[in-house]
Protein backbone atom coordinates (compact mmCIF):
# COMPACT_ATOMS: atom_id res chain seq x y z
CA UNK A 1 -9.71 69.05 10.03
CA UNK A 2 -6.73 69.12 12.48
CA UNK A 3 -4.06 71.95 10.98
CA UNK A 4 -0.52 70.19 10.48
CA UNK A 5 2.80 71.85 9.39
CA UNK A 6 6.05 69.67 8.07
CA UNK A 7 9.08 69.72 9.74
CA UNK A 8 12.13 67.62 8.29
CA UNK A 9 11.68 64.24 9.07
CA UNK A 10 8.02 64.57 11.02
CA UNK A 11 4.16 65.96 9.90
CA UNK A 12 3.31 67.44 13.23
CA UNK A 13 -0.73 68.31 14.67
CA UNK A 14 -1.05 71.63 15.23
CA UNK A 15 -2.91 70.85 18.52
CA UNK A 16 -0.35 68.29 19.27
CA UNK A 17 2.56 70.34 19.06
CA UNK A 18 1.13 73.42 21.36
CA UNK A 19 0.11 70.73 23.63
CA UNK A 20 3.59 69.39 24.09
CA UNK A 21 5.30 72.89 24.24
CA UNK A 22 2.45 73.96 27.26
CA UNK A 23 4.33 70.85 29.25
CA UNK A 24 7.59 71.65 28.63
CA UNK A 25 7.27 75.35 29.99
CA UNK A 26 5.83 73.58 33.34
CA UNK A 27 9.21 71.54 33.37
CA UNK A 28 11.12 74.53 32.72
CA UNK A 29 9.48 76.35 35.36
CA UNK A 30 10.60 73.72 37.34
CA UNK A 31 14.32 74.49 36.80
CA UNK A 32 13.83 78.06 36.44
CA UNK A 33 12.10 79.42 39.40
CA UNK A 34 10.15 82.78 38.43
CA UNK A 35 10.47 82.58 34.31
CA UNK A 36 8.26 84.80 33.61
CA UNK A 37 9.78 87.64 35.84
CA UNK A 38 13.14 86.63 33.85
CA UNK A 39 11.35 86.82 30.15
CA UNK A 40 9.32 90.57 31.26
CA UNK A 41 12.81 91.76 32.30
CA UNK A 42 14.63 90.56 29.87
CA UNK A 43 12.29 92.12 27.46
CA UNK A 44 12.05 95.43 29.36
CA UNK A 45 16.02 95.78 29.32
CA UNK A 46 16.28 95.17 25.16
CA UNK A 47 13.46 97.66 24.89
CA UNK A 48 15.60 100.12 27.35
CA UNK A 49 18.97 99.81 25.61
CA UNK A 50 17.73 100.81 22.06
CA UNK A 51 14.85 102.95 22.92
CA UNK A 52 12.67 101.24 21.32
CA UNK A 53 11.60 97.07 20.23
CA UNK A 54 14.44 95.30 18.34
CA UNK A 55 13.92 94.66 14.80
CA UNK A 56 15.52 91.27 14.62
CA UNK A 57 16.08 89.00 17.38
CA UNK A 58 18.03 85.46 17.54
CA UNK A 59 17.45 82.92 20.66
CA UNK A 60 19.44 80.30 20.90
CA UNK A 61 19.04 76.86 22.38
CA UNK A 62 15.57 78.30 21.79
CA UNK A 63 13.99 74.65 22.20
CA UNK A 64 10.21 74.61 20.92
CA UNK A 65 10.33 78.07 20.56
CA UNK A 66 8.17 79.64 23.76
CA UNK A 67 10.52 82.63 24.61
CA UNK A 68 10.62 83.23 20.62
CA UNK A 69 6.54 83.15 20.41
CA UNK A 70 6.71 85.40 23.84
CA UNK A 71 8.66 87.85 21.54
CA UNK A 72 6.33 87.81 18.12
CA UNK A 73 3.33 88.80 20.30
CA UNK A 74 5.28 91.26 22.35
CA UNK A 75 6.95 92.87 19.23
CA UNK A 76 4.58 92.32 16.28
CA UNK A 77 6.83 93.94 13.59
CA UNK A 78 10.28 92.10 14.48
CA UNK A 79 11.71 89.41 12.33
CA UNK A 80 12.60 86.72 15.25
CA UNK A 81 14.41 83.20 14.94
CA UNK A 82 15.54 80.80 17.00
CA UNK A 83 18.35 78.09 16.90
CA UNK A 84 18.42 74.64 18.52
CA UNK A 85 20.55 71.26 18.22
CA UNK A 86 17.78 68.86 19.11
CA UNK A 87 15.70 67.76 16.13
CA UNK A 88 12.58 66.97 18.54
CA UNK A 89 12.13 70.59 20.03
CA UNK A 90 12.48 72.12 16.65
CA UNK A 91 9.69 69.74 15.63
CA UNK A 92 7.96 71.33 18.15
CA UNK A 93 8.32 75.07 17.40
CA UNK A 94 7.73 74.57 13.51
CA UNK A 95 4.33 72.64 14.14
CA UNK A 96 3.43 75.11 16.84
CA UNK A 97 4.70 78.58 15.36
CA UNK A 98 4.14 77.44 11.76
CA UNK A 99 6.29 80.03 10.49
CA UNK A 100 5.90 83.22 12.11
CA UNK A 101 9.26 81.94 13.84
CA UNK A 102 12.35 80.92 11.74
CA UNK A 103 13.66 77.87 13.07
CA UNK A 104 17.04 76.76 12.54
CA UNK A 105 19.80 74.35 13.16
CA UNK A 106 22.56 74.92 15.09
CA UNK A 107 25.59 73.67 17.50
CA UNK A 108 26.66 76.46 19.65
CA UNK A 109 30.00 74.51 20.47
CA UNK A 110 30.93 75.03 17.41
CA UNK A 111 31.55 78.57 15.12
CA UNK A 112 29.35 77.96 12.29
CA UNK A 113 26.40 78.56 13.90
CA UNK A 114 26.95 82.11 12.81
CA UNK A 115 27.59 81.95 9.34
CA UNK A 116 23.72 79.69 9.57
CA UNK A 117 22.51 82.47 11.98
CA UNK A 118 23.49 85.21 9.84
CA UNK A 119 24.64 88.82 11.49
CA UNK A 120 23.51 92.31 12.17
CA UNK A 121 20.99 90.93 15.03
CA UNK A 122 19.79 93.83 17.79
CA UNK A 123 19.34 91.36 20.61
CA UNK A 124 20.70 87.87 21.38
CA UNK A 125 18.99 85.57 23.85
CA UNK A 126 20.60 82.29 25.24
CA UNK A 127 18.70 80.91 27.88
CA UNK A 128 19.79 77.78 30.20
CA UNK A 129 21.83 76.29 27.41
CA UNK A 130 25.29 77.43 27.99
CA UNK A 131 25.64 75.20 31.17
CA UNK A 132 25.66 71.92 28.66
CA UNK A 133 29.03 73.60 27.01
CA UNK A 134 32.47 73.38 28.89
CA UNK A 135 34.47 76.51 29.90
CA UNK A 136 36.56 77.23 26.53
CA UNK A 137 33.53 76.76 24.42
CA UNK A 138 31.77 79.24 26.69
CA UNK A 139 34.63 82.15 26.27
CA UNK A 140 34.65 81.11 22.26
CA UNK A 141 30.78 81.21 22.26
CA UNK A 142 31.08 85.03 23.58
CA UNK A 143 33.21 86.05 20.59
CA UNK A 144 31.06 84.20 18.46
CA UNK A 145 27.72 86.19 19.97
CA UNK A 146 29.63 89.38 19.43
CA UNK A 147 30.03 89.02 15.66
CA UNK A 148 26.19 88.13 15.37
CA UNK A 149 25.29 91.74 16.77
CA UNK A 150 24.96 94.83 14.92
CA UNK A 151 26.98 97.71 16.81
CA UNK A 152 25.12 98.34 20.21
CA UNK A 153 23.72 95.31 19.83
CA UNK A 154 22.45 92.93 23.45
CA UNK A 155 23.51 89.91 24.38
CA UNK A 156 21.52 88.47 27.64
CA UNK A 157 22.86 85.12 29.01
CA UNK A 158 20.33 83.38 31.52
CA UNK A 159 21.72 80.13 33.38
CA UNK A 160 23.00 79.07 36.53
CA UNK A 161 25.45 81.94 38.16
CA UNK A 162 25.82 80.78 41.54
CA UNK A 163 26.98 83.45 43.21
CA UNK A 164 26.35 87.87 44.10
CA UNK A 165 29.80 88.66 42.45
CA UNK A 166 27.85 91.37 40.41
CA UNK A 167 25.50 93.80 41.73
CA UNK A 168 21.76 92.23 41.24
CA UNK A 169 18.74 94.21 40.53
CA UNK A 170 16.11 91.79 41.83
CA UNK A 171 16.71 92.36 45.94
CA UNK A 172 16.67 89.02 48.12
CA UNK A 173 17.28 85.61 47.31
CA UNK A 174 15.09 82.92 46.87
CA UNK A 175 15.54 79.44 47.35
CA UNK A 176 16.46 77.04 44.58
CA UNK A 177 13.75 74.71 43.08
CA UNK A 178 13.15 71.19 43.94
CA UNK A 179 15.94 69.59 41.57
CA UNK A 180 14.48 65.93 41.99
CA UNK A 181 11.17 66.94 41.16
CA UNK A 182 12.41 69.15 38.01
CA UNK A 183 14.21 65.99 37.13
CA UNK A 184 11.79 63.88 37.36
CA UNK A 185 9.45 66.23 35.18
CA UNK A 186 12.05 66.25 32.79
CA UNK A 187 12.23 62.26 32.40
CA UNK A 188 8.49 62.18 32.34
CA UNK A 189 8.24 64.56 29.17
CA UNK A 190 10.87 62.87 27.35
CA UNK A 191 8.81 59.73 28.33
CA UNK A 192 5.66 60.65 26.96
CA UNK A 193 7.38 62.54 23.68
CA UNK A 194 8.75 59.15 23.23
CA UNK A 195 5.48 57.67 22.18
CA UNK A 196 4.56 59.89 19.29
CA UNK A 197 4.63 57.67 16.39
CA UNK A 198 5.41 60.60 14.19
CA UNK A 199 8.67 61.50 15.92
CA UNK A 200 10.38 58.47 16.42
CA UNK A 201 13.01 59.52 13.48
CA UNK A 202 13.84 62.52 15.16
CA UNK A 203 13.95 61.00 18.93
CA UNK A 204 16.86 58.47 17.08
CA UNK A 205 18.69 61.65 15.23
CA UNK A 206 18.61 63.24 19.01
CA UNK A 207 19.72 60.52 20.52
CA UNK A 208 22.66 60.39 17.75
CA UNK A 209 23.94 63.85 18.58
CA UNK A 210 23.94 63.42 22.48
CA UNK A 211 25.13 60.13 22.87
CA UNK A 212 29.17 61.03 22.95
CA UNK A 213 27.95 65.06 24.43
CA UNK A 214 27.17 64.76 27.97
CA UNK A 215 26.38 68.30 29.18
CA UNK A 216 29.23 69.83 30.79
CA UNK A 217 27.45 71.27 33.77
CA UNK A 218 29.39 74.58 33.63
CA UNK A 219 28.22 76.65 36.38
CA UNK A 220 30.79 79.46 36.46
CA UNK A 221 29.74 82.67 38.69
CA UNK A 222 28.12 85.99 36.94
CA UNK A 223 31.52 87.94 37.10
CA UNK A 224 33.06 84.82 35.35
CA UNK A 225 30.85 85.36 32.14
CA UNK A 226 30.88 89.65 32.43
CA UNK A 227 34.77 89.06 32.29
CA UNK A 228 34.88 86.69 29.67
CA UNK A 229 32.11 88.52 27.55
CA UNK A 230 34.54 92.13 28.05
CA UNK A 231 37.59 89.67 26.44
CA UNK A 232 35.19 88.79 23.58
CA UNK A 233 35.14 92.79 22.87
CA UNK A 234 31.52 93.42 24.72
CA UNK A 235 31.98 97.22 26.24
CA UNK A 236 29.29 96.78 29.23
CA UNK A 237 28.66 93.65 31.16
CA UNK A 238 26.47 92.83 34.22
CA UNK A 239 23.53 91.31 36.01
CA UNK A 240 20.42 92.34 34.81
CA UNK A 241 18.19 89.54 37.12
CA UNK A 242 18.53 87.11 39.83
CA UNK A 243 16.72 84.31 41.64
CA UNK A 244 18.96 81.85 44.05
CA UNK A 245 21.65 80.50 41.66
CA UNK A 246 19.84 81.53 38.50
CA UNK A 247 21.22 84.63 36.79
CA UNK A 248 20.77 87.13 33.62
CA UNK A 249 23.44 88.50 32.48
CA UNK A 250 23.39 91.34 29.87
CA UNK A 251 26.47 92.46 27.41
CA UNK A 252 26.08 95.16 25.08
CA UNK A 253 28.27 94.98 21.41
């Protein structure tokens, strides 16, 4: 008998749900050229700043929950949840993960994400989300981050950075990936996603919440987000990883 978890609104296969989440890291991939080399290195740098693993971990915009399963197997004996505002990919990461992830609810343009999120958290991921938010939401989502994190605490930012305003520690450039191909990827997922029977409530609840939030494309440069992550009360700021106009940046509480 297939194994099925709940999620609100959906009763999700098992197999069906990893299924789905193996595609959508081949779309990513698309976008992001080298994730993997940005998910060791982010990894290696929390591990570097406190010595050791983090004991609890938050990613947000976490999707269906592939960096946050990345992070269970890596470190077995930290309490890890993720945050998302679409209904569908949280379908995903509760049917996949079924439970060894918390999976929550949450709008990053707004402040109460926190109080959902809850504090005291030793590292903070955000990975190609805060492009969909515009500028003043970005500085506010800084301050925000920063009250999430225990003392010493790492925030790491991955998203487009288009520039070499901060020093990068992954050596030459390479070029950018095919957009039109990621894009069309991207269409084709949502395409197929769209004929699951079992998630048609939550593919009208998504499409609720996005239509009046069209993603702000905020592309700002690396030192743009180090400064506005120092006015947020972050002591150091940089680039932690690189590839063409994709950037990591890294903040420490």
């Amino acid at each position: 008998m297939a194994t099925t978890a709940r999620a609100p609104g959906a009763v999700l296969d098992r197999a069906q749900a990893v299924r789905w989440r193996e595609s959508w890291a081949q779309v990513m991939e698309g976008f992001v050229p080298h994730l993997a080399s940005l998910e060791d290195t982010l990894c290696r740098v929390a591990e570097a700043v406190r010595g050791r693993s983090p004991d609890r971990v938050l990613d947000l915009g976490g999707g269906p929950g592939l960096l946050a399963e990345r992070m269970v197997r890596r470190w077995t004996d930290a309490t890890i949840a993720l945050m998302d505002i679409d209904p569908v990919l949280l379908a995903l990461a509760r049917g996949a993960l079924l439970g060894e992830v918390r999976a929550l609810e949450g709008d990053l343009s707004t402040p109460g994400w926190v109080d959902r999120a809850g504090g005291g958290y030793d590292l903070v991921t955000v990975v190609m989300t805060l492009h969909y938010l515009p500028p003043a939401q970005v500085r506010a989502f800084y301050d925000d981050a920063r009250r999430c994190l225990a003392p010493g605490g790492l925030l790491i930012v991955a998203d487009l950075m288009p520039d070499e305003g901060l020093p990068s520690l992954m050596g030459a450039l390479n070029p950018a990936p095919d957009e039109a191909v990621a894009e069309l990827a991207w269409a084709q997922w949502w395409s197929g996603i769209a004929d699951l029977q079992v998630l048609r409530p939550l593919l009208a609840q998504r499409a609720a919440i996005f239509e009046n939030r069209p993603p702000a494309e905020f592309t700002a440069p690396g030192s743009w987000h180090a400064a506005a992550a120092r006015e947020a009360g972050f002591g150091e700021a940089g680039i932690l990883w690189r590839c063409g106009r994709h950037a990591a940046l890294a903040a420490v509480a």
